[in-house]
Protein backbone atom coordinates (compact mmCIF):
# COMPACT_ATOMS: atom_id res chain seq x y z
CA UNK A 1 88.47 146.27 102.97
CA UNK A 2 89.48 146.18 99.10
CA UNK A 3 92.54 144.46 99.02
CA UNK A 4 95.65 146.09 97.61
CA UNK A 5 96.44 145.38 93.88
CA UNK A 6 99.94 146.56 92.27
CA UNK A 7 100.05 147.38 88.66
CA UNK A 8 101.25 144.78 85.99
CA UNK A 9 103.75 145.58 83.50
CA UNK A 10 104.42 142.75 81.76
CA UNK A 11 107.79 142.19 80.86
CA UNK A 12 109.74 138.95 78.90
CA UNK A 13 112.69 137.73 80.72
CA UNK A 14 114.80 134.41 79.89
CA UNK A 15 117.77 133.17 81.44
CA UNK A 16 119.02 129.74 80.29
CA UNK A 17 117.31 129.46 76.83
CA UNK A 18 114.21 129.61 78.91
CA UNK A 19 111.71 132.57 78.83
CA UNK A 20 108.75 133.83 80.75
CA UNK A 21 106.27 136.82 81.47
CA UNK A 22 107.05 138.73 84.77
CA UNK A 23 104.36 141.18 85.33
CA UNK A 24 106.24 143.31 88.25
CA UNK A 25 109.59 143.01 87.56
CA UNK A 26 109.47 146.95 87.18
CA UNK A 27 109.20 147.42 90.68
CA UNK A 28 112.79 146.71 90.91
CA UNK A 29 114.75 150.01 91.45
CA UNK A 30 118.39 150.36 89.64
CA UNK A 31 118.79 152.51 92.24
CA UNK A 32 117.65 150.58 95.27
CA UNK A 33 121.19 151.10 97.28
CA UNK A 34 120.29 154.76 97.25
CA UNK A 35 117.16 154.23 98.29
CA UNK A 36 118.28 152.12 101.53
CA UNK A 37 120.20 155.23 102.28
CA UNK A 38 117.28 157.94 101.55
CA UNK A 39 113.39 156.20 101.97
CA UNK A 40 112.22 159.19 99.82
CA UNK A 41 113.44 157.77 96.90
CA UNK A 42 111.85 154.89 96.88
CA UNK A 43 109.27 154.69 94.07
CA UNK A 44 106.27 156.60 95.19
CA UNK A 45 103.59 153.88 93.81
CA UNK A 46 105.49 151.46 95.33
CA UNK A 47 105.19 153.15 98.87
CA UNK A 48 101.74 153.75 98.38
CA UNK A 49 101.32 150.16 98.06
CA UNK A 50 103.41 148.65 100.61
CA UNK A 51 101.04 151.05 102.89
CA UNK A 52 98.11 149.58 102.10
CA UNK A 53 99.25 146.27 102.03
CA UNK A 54 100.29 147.27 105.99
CA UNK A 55 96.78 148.62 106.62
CA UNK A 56 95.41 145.56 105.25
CA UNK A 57 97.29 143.63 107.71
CA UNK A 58 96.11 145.40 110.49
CA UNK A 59 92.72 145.52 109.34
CA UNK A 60 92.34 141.69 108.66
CA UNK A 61 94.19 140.82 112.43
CA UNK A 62 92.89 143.49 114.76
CA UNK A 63 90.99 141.02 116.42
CA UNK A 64 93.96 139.78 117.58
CA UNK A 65 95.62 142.45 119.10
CA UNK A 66 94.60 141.45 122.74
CA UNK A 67 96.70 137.44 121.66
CA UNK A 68 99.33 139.24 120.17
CA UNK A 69 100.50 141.40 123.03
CA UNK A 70 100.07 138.28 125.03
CA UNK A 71 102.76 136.55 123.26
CA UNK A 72 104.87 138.97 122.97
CA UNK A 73 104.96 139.21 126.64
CA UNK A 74 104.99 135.75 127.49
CA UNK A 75 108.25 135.86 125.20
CA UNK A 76 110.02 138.51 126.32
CA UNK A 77 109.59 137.12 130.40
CA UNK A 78 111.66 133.88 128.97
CA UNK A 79 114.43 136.15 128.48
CA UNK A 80 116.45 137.70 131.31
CA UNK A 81 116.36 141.87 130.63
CA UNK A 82 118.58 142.79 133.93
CA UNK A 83 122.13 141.01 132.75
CA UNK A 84 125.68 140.92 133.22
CA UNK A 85 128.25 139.97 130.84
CA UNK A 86 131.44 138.50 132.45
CA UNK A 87 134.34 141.27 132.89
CA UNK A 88 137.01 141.29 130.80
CA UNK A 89 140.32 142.21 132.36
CA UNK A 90 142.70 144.33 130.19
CA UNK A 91 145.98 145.65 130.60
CA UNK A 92 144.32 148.38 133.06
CA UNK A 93 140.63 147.58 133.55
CA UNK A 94 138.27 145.37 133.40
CA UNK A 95 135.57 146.00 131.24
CA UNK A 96 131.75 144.64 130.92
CA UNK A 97 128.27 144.94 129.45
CA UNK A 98 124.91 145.10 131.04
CA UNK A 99 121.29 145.07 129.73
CA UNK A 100 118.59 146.23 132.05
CA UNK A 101 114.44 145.82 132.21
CA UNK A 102 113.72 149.73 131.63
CA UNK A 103 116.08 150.15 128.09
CA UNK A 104 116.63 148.38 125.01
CA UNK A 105 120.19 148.78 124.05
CA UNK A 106 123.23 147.14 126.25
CA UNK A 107 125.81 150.13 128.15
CA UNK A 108 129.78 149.23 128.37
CA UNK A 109 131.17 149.30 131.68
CA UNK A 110 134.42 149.39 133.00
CA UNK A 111 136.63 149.76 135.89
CA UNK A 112 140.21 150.30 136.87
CA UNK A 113 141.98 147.03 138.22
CA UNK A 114 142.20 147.36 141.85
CA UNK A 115 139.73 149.55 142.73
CA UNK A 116 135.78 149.53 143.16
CA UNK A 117 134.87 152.68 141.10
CA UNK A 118 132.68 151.37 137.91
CA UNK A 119 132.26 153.70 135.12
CA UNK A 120 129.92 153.77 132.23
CA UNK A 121 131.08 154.60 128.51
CA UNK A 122 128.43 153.61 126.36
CA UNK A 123 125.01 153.61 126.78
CA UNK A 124 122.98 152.96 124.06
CA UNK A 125 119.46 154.12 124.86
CA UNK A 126 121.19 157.72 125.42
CA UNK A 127 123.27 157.71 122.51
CA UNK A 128 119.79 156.78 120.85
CA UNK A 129 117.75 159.85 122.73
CA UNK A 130 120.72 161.64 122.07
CA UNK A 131 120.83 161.60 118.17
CA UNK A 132 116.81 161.74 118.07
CA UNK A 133 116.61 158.63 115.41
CA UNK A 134 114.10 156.11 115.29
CA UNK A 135 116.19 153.39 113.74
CA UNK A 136 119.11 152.80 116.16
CA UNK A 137 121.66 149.52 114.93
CA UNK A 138 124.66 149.07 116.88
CA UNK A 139 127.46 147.39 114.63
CA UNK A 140 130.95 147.43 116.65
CA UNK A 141 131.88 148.95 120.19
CA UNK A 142 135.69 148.97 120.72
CA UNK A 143 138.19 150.66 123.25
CA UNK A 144 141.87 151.44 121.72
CA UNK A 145 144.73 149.78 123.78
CA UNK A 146 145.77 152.67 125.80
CA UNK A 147 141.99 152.85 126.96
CA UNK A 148 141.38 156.07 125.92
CA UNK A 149 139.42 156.08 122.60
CA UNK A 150 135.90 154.36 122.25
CA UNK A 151 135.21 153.68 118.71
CA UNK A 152 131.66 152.82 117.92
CA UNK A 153 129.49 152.28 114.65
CA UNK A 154 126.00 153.24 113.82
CA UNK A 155 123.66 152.50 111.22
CA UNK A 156 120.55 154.92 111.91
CA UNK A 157 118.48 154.01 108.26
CA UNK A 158 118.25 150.42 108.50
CA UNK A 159 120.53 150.20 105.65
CA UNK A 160 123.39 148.84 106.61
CA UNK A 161 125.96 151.07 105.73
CA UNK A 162 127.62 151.68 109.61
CA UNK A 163 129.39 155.17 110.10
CA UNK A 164 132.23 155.21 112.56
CA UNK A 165 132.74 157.42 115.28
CA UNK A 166 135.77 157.88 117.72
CA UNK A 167 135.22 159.20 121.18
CA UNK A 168 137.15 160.59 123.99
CA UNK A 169 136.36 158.79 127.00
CA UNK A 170 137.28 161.35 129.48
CA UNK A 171 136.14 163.94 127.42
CA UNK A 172 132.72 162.28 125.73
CA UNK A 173 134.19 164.36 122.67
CA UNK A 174 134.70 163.20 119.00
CA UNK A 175 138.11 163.15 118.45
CA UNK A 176 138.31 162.26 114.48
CA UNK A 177 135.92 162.99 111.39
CA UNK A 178 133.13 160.00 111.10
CA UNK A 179 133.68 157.70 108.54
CA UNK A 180 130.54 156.94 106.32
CA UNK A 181 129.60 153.92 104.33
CA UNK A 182 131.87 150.67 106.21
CA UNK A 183 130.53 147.43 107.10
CA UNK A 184 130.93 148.42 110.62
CA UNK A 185 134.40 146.76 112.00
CA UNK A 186 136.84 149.04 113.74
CA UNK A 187 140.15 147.68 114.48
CA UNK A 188 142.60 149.75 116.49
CA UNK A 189 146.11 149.97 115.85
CA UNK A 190 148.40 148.78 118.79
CA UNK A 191 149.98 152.54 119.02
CA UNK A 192 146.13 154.10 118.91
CA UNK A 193 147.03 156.52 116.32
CA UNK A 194 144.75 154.52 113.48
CA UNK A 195 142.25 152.45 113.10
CA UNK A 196 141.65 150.25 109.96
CA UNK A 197 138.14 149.68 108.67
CA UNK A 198 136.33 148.07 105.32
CA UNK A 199 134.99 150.26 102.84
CA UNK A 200 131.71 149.24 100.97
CA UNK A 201 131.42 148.82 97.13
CA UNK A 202 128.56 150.18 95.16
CA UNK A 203 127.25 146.82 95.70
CA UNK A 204 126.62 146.94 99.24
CA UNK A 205 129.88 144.38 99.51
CA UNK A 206 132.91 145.29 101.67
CA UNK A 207 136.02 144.71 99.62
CA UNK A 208 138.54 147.62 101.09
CA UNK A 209 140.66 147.98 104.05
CA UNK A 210 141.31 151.73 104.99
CA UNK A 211 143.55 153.38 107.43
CA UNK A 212 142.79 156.07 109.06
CA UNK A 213 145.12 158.18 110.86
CA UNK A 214 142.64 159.73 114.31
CA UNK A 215 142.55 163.59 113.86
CA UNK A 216 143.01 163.67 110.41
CA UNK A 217 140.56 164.17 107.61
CA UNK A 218 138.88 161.12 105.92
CA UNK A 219 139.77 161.63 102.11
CA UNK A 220 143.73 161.14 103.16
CA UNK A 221 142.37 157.13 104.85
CA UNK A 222 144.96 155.15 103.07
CA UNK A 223 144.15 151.88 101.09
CA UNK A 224 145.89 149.07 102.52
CA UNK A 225 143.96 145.97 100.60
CA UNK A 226 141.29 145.98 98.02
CA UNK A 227 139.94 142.49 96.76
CA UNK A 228 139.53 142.71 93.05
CA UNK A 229 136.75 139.89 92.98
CA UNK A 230 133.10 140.81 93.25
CA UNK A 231 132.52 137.53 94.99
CA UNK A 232 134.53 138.09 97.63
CA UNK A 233 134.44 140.09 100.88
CA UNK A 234 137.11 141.29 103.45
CA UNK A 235 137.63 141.51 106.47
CA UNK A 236 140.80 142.56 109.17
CA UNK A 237 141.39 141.69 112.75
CA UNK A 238 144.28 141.59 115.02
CA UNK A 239 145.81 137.91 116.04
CA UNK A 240 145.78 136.25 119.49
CA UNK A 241 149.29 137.67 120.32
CA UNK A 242 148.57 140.81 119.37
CA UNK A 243 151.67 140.17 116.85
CA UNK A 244 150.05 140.50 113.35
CA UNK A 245 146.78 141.90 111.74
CA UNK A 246 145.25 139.71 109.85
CA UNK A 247 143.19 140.63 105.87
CA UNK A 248 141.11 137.37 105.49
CA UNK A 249 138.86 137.61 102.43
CA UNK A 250 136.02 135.30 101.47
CA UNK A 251 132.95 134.22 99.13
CA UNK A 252 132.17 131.54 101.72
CA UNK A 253 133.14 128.71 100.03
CA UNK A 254 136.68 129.52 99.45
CA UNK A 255 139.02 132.02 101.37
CA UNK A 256 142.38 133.67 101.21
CA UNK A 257 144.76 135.82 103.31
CA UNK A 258 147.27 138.24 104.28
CA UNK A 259 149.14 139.53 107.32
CA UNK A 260 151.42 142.39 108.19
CA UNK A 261 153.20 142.73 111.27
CA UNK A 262 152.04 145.25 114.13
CA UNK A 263 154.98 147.92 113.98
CA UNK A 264 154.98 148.35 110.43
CA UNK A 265 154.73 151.97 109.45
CA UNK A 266 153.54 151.11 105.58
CA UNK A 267 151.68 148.15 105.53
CA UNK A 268 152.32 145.66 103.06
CA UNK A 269 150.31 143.01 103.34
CA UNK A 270 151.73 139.55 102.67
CA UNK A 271 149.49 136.30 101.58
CA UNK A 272 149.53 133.51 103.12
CA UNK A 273 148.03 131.13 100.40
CA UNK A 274 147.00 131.64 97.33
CA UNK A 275 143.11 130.77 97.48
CA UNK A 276 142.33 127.63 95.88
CA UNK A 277 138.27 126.70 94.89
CA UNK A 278 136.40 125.11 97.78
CA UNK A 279 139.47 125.47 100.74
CA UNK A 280 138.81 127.14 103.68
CA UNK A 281 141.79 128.16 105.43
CA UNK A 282 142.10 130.60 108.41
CA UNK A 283 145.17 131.66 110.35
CA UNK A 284 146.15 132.68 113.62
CA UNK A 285 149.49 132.89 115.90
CA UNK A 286 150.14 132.30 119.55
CA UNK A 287 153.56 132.13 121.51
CA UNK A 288 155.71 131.78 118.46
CA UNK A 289 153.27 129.47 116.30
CA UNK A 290 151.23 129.64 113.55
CA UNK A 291 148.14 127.81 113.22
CA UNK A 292 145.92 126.84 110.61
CA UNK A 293 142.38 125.83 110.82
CA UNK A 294 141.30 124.03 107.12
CA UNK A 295 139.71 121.70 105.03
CA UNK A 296 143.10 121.28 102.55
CA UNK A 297 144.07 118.09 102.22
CA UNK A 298 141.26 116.48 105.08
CA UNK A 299 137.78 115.10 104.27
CA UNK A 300 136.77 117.51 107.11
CA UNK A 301 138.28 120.48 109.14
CA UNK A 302 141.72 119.67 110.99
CA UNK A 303 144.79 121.96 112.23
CA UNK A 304 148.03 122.73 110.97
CA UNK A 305 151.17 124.44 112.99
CA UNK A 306 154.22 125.98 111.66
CA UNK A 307 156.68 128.61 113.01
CA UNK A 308 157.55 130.92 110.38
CA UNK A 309 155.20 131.84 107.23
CA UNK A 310 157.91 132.68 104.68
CA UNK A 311 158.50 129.15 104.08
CA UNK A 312 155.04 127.34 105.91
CA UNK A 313 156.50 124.18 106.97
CA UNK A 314 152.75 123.09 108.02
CA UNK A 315 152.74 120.30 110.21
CA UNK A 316 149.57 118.54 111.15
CA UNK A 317 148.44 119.41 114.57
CA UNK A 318 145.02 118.05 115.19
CA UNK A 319 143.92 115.93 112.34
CA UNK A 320 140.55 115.75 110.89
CA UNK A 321 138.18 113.12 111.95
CA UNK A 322 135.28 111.34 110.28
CA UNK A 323 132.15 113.08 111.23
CA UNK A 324 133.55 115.28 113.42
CA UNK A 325 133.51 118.97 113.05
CA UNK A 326 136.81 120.82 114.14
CA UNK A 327 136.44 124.24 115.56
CA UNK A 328 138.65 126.93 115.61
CA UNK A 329 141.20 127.56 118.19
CA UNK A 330 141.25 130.67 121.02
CA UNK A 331 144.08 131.05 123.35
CA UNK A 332 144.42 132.15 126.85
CA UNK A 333 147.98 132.38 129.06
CA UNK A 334 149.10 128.73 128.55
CA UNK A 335 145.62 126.99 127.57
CA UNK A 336 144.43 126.43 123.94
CA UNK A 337 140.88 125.91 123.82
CA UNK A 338 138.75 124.50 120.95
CA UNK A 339 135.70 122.67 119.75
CA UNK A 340 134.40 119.45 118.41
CA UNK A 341 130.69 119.16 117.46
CA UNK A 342 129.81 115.08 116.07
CA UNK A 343 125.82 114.46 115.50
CA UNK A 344 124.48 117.90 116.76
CA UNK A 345 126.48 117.78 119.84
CA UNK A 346 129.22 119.99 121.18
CA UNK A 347 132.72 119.66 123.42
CA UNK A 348 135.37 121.97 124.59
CA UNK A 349 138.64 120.86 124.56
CA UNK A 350 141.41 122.84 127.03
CA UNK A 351 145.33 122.22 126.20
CA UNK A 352 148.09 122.50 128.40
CA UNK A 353 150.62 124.05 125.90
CA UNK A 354 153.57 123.92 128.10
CA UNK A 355 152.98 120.02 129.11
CA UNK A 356 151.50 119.36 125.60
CA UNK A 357 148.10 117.59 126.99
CA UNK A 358 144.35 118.64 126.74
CA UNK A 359 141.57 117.39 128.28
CA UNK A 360 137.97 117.49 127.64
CA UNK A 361 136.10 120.40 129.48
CA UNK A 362 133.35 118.45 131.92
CA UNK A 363 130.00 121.09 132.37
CA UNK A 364 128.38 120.47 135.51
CA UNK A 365 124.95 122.75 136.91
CA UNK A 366 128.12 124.62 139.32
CA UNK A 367 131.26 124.63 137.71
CA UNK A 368 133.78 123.77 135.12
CA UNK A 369 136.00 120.38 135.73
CA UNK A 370 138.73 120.03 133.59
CA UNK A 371 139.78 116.42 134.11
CA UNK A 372 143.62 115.69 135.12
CA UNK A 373 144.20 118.89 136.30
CA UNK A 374 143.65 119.99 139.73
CA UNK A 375 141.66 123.23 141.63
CA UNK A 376 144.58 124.95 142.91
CA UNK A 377 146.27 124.93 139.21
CA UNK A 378 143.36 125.85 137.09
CA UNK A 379 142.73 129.07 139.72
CA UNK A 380 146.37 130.04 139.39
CA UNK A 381 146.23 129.62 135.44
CA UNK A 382 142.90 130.92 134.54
């Protein structure tokens, strides 16, 4: 078989007071974010091409057909296709994922505390069949606080540009227009009326918050946040104590970010502080605290606490340490838990925040054993 050749078109580029010749630089589409939504308008020579070069492929390794379904199989037995997620209980039900040997996609299950009746709410090999699409990308499956609403998001090109839908769970019904073109996110609002949600740029880059107001139309979304800096990308979540949402925006190497508090009818977001090159900063609150996970100020990672941000008296709460890598923080009743990793290797650390003592978490082939604190005690707390 011949094998495939693409034109030259030799063009002169220099960056840097250096030039060069780059014979298929004119392969490069201006318009390549349209084409990730529409394959058709990708450049027709360029298609042709990128077919043969796939018939190639198969021509040069269908001797190996035979190996490579081996392989594929020997993989896929490593990995356990019948699964069960642990449940997580809620104010009314616990809920729970499962993946089984016959479908691809994972279904959402739930079930009301106290009773024995499970019910599904997702499943996504249906919702697949369903919308008869042969690119199927799951980006965010979330159930509002009254437990009503399911809001899901679905890329079905490959391109990455998730729309959002909004389901009645009794009902299976859309409730709200879609929203087209986010990075995916849904966050609900604590009175399930709205739901916020990044908007992205012409550049493929989430850089808006919206909120959107359920069963009303899509061009009234409101902007709450829009970071001006091309470098950057946002981001919104809700805090541990369900208290505050938090905007965090970020190029990776240095972040910022803002809060409002749950119950405000206008958000207005407030910042936190003001971004400052190479600091990493990320903030959280639980049972009257703030906390602070950074590099400001510490050769590594460590954790600040303070109890009001309009004047951030940050205290040091867990200090940096040489060589040591200082997770984040996650919260649960009483019991802070967080993570060190020091040459490759990884602890959990539970603390007592009433008695103001943690202990390392000990990882046997049974069970947990949290040192110091007894059986009885960690069933009644966890």
């Amino acid at each position: 078989m011949k094998i495939p050749q693409l034109r030259k078109k030799t063009e002169i580029k220099s960056c840097h007071n250096i030039t060069w010749e780059d014979n298929y630089s004119w392969i490069h589409q201006k318009n390549i974010l349209e084409v990730l939504k529409d394959k058709n308008k990708l450049d027709p020579e360029v298609k042709e091409y990128l077919i043969q070069e796939n018939n190639n492929t198969d021509y040069h390794l269908k001797d190996t057909k035979t190996l490579q379904k081996k392989l594929f199989n020997e993989i896929k037995g490593r990995i356990k296709l019948d699964d069960e997620s642990l449940p997580y209980k809620d104010t009314h039900y616990e809920y729970w994922t499962k993946t089984t040997t016959k479908g691809n996609y994972s279904i959402k299950l739930r079930k009301k505390i106290g009773t024995n009746e499970t019910e599904e709410i997702w499943n996504g090999d249906k919702e697949k069949e369903k919308l008869n699409t042969e690119y199927f990308g799951v980006g965010d499956l979330e159930v509002s606080l009254n437990d009503k609403y399911l809001g899901y998001s679905l890329d079905l090109k490959g391109s990455e540009y998730y729309t959002i839908y909004i389901r009645d769970i009794s009902s299976n019904k859309l409730i709200t227009e879609k929203i087209e073109e986010t990075s995916g996110g849904i966050t609900f609002s604590l009175d399930d009326k709205y739901i916020f949600y990044s908007k992205l740029d012409k550049f493929h880059r989430p850089r808006t918050i919206y909120r959107h107001k359920l069963g009303t139309p899509v061009k009234d979304d409101e902007l709450i946040f829009e970071e001006k800096s091309e470098a950057f990308t946002v981001g919104i979540g809700l805090s541990a104590d369900d208290k505050y949402f938090f905007i965090s925006t970020s190029d990776h190497n240095t972040s910022e970010q803002y809060y409002f508090g749950v119950n405000e009818e206008n958000p207005k977001p407030k910042l936190i502080k003001e971004r400052k090159r190479g600091i990493i900063y990320s903030v959280n609150s639980w049972d009257g605290h703030f906390y602070n996970h950074t590099n400001e100020n510490a050769e590594d990672f460590k954790i600040d606490k303070c109890k009001d941000l309009s004047n951030q008296n940050w205290e040091e709460y867990i200090p940096a340490k040489n060589e040591v890598l200082i997770g984040g923080l996650s919260f649960l009743n009483n019991w802070m838990i967080r993570a060190e990793t020091s040459n490759a290797l990884s602890k959990l650390f539970v603390k007592d925040l009433k008695k103001d003592r943690e202990e390392e978490l000990i990882f046997t082939d049974e069970k947990v054993i949290v040192p110091g604190i007894s059986s009885t005690q960690k069933k009644q707390e966890y």
